[in-house]
Protein backbone atom coordinates (compact mmCIF):
# COMPACT_ATOMS: atom_id res chain seq x y z
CA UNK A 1 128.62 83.99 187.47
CA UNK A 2 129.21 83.95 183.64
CA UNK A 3 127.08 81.60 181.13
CA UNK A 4 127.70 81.57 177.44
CA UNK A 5 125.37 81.27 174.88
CA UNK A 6 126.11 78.17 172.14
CA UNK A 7 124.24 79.13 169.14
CA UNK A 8 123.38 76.75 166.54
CA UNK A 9 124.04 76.58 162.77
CA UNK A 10 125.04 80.27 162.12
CA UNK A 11 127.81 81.51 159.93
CA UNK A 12 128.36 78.06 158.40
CA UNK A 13 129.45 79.07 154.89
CA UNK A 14 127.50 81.22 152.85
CA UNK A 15 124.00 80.86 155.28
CA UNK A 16 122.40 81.86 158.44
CA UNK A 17 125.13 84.36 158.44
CA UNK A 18 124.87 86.69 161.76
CA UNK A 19 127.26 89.55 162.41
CA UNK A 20 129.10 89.38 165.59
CA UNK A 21 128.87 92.79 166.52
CA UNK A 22 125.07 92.74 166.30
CA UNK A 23 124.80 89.53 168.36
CA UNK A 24 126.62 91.53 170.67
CA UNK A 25 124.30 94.76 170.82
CA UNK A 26 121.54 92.13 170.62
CA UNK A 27 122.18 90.75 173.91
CA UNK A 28 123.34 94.38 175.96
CA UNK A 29 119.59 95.49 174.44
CA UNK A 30 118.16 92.72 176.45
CA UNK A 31 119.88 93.60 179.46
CA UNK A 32 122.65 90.76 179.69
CA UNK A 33 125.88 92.27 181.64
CA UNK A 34 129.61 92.14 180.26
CA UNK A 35 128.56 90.94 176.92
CA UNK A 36 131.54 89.58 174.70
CA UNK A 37 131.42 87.22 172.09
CA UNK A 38 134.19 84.43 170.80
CA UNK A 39 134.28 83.59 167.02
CA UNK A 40 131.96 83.57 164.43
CA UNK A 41 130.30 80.51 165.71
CA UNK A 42 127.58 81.47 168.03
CA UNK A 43 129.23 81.75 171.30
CA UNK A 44 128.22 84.50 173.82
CA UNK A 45 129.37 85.03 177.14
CA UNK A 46 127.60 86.97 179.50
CA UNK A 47 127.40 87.52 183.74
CA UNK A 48 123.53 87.66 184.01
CA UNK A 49 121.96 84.65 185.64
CA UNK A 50 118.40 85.34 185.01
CA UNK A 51 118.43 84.16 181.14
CA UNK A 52 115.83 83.38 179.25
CA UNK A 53 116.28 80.91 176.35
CA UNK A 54 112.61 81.06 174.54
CA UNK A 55 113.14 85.12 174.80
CA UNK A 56 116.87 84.84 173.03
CA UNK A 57 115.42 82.20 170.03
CA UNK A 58 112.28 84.52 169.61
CA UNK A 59 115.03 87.91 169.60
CA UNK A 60 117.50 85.90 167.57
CA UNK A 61 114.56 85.01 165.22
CA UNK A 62 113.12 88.62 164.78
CA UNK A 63 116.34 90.11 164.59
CA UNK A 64 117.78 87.76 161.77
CA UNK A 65 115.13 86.01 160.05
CA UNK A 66 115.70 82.21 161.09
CA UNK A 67 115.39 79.86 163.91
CA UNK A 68 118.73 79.72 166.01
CA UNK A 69 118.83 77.21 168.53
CA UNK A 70 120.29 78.17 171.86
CA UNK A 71 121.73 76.42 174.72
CA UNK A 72 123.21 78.29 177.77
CA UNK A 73 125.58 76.52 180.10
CA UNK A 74 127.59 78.20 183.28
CA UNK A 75 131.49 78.59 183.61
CA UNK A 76 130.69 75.50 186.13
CA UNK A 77 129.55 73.53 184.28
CA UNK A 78 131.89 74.10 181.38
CA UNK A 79 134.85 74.03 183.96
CA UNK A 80 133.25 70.05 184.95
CA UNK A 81 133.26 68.98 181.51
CA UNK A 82 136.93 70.34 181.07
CA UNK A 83 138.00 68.11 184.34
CA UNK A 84 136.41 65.04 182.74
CA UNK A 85 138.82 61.93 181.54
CA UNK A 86 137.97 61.73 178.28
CA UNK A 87 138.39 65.72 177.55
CA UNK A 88 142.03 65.83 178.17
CA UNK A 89 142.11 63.17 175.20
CA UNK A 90 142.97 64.06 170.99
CA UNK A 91 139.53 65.01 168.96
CA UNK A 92 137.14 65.67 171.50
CA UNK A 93 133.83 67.47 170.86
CA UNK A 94 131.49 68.75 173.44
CA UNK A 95 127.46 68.34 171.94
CA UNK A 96 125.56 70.35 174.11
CA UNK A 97 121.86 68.70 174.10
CA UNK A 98 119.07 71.39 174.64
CA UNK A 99 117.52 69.06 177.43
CA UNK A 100 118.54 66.08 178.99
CA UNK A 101 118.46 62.90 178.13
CA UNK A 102 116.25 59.92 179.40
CA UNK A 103 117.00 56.30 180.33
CA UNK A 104 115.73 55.39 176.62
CA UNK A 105 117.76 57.90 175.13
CA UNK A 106 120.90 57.07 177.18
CA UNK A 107 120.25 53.27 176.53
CA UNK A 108 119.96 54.46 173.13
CA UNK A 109 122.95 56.21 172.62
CA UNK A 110 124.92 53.20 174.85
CA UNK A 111 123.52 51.18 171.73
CA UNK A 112 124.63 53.12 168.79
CA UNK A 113 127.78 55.01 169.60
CA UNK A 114 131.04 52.58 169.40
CA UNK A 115 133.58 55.63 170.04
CA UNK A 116 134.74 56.35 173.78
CA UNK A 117 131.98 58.66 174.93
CA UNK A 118 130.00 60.21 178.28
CA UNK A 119 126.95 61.83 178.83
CA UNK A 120 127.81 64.38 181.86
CA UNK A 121 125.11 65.41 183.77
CA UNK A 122 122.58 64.37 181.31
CA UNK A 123 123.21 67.38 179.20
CA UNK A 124 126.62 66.93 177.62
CA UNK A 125 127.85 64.65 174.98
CA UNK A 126 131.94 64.89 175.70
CA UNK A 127 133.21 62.04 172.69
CA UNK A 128 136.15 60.88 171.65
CA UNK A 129 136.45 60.98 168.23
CA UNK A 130 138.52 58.04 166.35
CA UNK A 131 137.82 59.79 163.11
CA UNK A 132 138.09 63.45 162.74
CA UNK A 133 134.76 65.63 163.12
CA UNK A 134 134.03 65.62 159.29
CA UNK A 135 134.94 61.63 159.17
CA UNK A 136 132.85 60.62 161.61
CA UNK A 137 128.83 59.97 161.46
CA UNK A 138 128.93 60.91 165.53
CA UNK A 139 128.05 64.93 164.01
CA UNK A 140 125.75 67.12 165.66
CA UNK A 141 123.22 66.15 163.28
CA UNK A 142 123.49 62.47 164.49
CA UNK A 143 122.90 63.57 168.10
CA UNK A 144 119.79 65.86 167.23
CA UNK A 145 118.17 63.10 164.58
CA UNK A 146 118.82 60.13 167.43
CA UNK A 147 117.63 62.31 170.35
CA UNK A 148 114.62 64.30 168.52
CA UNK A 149 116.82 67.65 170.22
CA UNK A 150 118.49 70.81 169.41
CA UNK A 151 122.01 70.76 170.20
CA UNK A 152 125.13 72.11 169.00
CA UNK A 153 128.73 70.89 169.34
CA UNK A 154 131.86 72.47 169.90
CA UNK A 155 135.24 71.16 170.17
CA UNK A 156 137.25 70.60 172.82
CA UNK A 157 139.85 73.75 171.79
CA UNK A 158 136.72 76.05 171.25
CA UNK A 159 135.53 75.11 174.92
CA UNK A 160 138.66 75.76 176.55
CA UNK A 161 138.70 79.07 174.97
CA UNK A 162 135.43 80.07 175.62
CA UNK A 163 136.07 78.95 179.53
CA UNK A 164 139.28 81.49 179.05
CA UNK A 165 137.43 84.00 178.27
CA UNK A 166 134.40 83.40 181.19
């Protein structure tokens, strides 16, 4: 089974810059199998199913000097989200929440978010953006202030990509 690796906040402009190639090496040193990576965006796909997320962050920190938040989801899972309703729509993003959510946090979101949204499997954020992604105050950053969580976000042409590629 393949997994990918959603890395957050590198290579975003001129900061947190990681090289590709190294996140690559990085990840066949620890032993993950038919390591490739897809743009310079964090994503790593790998077919080893006994990852280890506190091991990559602690790797990732040692190797490059600053806290990278990971979250690892399967080729299922990915595949579920892509079946979804409101993923075949225009401007969706995927946030990918580093735990899942409770009842609070889902009543919470229910509250606050006034775009056509789900949270699949407690996990996921798929939204449908009426604004574009650099419009809209429904960011990653508005996900991990509201829900005290890492998570990263990718959209919905990055995801189908990445599932490509699994």
């Amino acid at each position: 089974m393949s997994f990918v690796a959603l890395l957050r906040g590198i290579n975003l402009g001129a900061k947190n810059k990681v090289d590709m190639k190294s996140l690559k090496a990085l990840f066949e040193e620890m032993d993950y199998e038919n390591v490739r990576t897809y743009i310079q965006t964090g994503n790593v796909i790998f077919d080893n199913a006994a990852y280890d997320i506190l091991r990559l962050e602690n790797a990732l920190r040692e190797t490059y000097g600053f806290d990278i938040p990971v979250v690892v989801r399967s080729n299922e899972e990915l595949e579920e989200i892509q079946q979804h309703p409101i993923f075949l729509k225009d401007q969706v993003y995927v946030m990918f929440l580093a735990h899942e959510v409770s009842d609070e946090q889902l009543a919470l979101l229910d509250s606050l978010i006034d775009d056509e949204f789900v949270v699949w499997n407690r996990r996921n954020v798929i939204i449908s953006l009426s604004k574009n992604y650099h419009q809209t105050k429904f960011t990653n950053a508005f996900f991990e202030k509201k829900l005290d969580m890492a998570s990263t976000a990718r959209n919905k042409n990055t995801v189908n990509k990445i599932v490509m590629k699994m």
